[in-house]
C-alpha atoms as a PDB file:
ATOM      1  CA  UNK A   1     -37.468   0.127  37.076  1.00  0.00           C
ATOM      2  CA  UNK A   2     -36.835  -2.067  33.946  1.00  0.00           C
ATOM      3  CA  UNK A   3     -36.113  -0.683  30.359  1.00  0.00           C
ATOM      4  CA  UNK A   4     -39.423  -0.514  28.721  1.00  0.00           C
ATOM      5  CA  UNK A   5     -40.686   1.502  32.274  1.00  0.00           C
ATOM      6  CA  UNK A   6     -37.831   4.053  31.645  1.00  0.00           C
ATOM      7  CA  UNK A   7     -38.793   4.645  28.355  1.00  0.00           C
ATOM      8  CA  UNK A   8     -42.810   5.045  28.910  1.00  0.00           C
ATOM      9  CA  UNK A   9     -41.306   7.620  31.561  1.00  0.00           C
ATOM     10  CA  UNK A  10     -38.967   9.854  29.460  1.00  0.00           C
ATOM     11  CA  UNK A  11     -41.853   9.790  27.011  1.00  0.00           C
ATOM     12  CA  UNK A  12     -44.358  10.135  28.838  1.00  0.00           C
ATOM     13  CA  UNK A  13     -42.467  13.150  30.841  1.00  0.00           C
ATOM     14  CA  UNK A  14     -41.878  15.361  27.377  1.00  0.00           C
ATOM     15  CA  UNK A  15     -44.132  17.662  27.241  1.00  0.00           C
ATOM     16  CA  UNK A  16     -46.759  18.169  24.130  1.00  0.00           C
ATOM     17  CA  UNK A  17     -46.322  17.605  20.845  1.00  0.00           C
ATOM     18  CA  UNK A  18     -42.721  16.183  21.494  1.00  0.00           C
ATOM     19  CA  UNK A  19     -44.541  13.696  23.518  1.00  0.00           C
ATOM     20  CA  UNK A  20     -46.543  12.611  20.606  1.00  0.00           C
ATOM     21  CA  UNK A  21     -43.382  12.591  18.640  1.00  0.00           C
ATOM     22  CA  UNK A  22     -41.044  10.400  20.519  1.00  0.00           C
ATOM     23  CA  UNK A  23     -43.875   7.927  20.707  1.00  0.00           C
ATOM     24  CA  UNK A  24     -44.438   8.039  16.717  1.00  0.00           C
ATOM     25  CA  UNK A  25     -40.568   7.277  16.529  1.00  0.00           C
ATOM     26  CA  UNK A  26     -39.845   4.924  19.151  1.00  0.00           C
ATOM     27  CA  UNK A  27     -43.257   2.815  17.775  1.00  0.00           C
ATOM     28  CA  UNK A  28     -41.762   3.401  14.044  1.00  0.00           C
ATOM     29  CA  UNK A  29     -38.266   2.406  15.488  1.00  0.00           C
ATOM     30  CA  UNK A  30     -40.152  -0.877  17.150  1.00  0.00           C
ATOM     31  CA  UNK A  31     -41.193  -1.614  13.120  1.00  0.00           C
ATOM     32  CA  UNK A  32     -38.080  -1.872  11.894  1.00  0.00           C
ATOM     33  CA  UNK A  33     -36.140  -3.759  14.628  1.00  0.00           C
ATOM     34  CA  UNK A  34     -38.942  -5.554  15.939  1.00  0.00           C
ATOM     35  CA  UNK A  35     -37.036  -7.995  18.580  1.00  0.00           C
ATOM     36  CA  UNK A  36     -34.315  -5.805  19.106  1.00  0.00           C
ATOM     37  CA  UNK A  37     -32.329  -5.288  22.510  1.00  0.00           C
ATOM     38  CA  UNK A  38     -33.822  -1.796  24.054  1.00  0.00           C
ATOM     39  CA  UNK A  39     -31.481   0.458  26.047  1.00  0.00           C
ATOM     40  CA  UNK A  40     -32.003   3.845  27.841  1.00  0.00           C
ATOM     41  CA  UNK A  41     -29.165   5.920  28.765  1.00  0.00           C
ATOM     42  CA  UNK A  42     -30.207   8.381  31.160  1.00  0.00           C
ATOM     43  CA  UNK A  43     -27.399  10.694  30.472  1.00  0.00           C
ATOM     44  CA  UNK A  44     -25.426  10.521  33.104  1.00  0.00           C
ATOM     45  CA  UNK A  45     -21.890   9.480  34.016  1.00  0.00           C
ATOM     46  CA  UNK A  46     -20.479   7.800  36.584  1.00  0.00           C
ATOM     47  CA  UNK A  47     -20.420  10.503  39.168  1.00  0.00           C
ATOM     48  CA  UNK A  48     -24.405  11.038  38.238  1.00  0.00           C
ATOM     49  CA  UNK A  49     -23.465  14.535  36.310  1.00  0.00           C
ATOM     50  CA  UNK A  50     -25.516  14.740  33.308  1.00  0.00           C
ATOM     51  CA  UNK A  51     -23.150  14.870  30.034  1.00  0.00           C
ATOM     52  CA  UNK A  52     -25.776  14.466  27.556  1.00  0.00           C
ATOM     53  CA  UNK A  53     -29.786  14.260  26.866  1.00  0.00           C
ATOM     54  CA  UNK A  54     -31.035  10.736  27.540  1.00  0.00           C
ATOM     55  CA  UNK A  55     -31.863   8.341  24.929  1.00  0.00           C
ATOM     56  CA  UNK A  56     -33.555   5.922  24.083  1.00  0.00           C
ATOM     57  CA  UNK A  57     -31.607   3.038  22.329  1.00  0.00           C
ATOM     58  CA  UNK A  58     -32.102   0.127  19.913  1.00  0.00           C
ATOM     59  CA  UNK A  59     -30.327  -2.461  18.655  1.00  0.00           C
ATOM     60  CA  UNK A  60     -26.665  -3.850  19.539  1.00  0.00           C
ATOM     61  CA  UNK A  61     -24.205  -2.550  18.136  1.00  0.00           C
ATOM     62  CA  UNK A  62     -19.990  -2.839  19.619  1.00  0.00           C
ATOM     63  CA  UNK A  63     -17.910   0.566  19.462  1.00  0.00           C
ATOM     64  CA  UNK A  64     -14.108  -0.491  18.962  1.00  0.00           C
ATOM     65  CA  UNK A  65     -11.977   2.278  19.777  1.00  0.00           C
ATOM     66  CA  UNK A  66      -8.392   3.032  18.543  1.00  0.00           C
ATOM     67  CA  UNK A  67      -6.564   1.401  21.739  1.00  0.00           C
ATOM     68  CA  UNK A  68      -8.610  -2.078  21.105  1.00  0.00           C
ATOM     69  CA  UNK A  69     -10.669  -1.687  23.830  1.00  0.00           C
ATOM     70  CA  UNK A  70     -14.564  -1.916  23.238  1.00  0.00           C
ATOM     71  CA  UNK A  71     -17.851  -1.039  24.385  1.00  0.00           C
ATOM     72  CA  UNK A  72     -21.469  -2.253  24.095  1.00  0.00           C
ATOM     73  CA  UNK A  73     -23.788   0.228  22.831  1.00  0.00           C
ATOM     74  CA  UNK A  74     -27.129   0.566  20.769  1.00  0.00           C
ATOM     75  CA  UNK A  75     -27.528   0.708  17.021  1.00  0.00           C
ATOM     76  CA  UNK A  76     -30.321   3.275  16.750  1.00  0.00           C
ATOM     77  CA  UNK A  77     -30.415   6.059  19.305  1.00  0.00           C
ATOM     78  CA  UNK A  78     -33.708   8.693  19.738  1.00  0.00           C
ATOM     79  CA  UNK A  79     -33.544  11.916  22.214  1.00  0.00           C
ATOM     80  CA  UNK A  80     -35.321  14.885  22.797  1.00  0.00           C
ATOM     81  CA  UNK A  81     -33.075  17.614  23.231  1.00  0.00           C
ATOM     82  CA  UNK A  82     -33.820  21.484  23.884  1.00  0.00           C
ATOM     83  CA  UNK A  83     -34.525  22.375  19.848  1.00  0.00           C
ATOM     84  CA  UNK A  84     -36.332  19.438  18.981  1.00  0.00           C
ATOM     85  CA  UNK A  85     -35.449  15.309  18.281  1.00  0.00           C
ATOM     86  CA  UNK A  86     -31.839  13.471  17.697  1.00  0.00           C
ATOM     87  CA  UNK A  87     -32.161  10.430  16.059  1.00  0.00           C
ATOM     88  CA  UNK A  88     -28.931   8.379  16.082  1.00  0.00           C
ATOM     89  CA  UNK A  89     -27.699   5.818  13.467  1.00  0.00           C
ATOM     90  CA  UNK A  90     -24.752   4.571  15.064  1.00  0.00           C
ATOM     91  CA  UNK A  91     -21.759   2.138  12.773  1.00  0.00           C
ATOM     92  CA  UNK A  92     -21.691   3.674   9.489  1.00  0.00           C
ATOM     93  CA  UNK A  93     -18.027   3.554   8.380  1.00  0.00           C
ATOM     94  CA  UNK A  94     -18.141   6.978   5.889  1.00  0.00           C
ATOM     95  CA  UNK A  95     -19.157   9.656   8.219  1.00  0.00           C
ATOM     96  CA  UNK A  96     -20.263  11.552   5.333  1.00  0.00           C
ATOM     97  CA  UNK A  97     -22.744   9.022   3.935  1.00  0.00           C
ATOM     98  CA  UNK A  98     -26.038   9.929   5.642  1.00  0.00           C
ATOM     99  CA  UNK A  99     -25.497  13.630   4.958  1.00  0.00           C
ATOM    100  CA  UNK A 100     -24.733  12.641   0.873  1.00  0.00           C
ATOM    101  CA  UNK A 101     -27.551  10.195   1.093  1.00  0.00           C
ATOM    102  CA  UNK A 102     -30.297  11.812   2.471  1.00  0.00           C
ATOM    103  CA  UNK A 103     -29.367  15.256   3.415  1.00  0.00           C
ATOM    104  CA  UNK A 104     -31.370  16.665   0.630  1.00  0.00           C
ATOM    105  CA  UNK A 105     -34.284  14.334   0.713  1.00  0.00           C
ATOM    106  CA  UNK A 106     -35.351  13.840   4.613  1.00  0.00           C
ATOM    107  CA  UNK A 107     -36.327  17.776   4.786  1.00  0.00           C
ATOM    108  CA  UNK A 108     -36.065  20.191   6.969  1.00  0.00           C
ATOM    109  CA  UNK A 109     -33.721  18.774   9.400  1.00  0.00           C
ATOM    110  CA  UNK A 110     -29.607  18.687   9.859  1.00  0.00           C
ATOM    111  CA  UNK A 111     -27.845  15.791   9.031  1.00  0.00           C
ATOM    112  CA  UNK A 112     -24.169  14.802  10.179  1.00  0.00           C
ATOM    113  CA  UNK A 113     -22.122  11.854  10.369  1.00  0.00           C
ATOM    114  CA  UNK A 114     -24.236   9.349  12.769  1.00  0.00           C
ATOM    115  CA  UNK A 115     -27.187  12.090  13.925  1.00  0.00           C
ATOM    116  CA  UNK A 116     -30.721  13.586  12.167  1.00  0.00           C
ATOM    117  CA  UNK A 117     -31.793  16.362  13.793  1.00  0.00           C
ATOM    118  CA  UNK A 118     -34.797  18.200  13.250  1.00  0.00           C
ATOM    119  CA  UNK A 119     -37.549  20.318  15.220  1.00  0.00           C
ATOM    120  CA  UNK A 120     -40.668  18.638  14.480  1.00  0.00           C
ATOM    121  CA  UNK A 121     -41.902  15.757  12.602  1.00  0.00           C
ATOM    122  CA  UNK A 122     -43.912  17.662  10.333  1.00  0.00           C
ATOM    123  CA  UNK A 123     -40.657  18.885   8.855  1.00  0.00           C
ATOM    124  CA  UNK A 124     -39.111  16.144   7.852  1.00  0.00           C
ATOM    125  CA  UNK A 125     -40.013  13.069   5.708  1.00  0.00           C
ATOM    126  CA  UNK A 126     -40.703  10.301   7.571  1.00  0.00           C
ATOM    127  CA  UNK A 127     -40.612   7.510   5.245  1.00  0.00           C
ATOM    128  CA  UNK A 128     -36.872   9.388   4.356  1.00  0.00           C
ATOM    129  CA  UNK A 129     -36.374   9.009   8.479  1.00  0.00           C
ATOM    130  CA  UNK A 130     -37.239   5.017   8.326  1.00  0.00           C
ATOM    131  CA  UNK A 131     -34.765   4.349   4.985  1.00  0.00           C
ATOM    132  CA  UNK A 132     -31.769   5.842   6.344  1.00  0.00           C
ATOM    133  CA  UNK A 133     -32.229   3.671   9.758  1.00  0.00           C
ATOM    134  CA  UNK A 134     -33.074   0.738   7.664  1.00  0.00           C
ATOM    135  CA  UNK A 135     -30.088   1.615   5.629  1.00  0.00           C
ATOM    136  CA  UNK A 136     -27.759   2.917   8.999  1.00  0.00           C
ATOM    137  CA  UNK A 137     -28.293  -1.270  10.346  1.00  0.00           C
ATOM    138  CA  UNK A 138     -27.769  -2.678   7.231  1.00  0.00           C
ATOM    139  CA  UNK A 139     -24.260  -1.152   6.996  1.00  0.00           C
ATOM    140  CA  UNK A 140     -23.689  -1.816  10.375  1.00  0.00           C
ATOM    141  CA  UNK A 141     -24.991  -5.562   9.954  1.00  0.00           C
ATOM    142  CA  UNK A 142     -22.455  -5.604   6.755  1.00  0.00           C
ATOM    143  CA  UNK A 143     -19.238  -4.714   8.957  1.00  0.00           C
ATOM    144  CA  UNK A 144     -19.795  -7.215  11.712  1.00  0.00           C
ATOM    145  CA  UNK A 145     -19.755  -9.937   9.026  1.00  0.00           C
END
């Protein structure tokens, strides 16, 4: 099963009006990186135990880690999890800058370092949603350079 086949799965296998939901964001995600490389991480590891929800990924994006080792991964991340949708923004050097940015604006929703979480779209802001991934790859875009 290739990517895109993965992804119409896990969609299609949430049940209503997540369903709906992850479809709005993952066409809204489509929008902003239009040819971007898509990823889905079933969440599992290596042995095949599940370690986190799955996700659907976009974008490129290289994780270097302390030791100078590094690892492919995707800029822009979405998941369904038990409480409602994560939405991942992955390379942002100040871990406190989405939070500052648009903690206050994007709604009902809880905002760390690299995640948005929220329960439903309905409770959030969406156009809020779209500037801090459009701002979340422009950072990222600025420290590759």
């Amino acid at each position: 099963m290739n990517v895109q086949e993965q992804i119409k799965e896990y969609i299609t296998s949430q049940p209503e009006p997540k369903r709906s939901e992850m479809q709005t964001l993952h066409r809204l995600t489509l929008q902003v990186l239009p040819s971007c490389k898509l990823w889905f991480f079933d969440g599992k590891n290596s042995e095949n135990k599940t370690v986190a929800n799955p996700t659907i990924g976009y974008g490129f994006y290289t994780i270097k880690y302390a030791n100078g080792t590094t690892r492919d991964f995707f800029q822009i991340g979405v998941s369904a999890n038990k409480t409602g949708i994560s939405v991942y923004i992955l390379g942002i050097k100040d871990k406190t800058y989405l939070a500052k940015t648009y903690g206050k604006k994007i709604g009902k929703a809880s905002v760390t370092g690299y995640c948005i979480k929220f329960k439903t779209l309905k409770d959030i802001n969406i156009d809020i949603l779209e500037a801090a991934i459009r701002d979340g790859l422009e950072a990222q875009n600025e420290e590759v350079n």
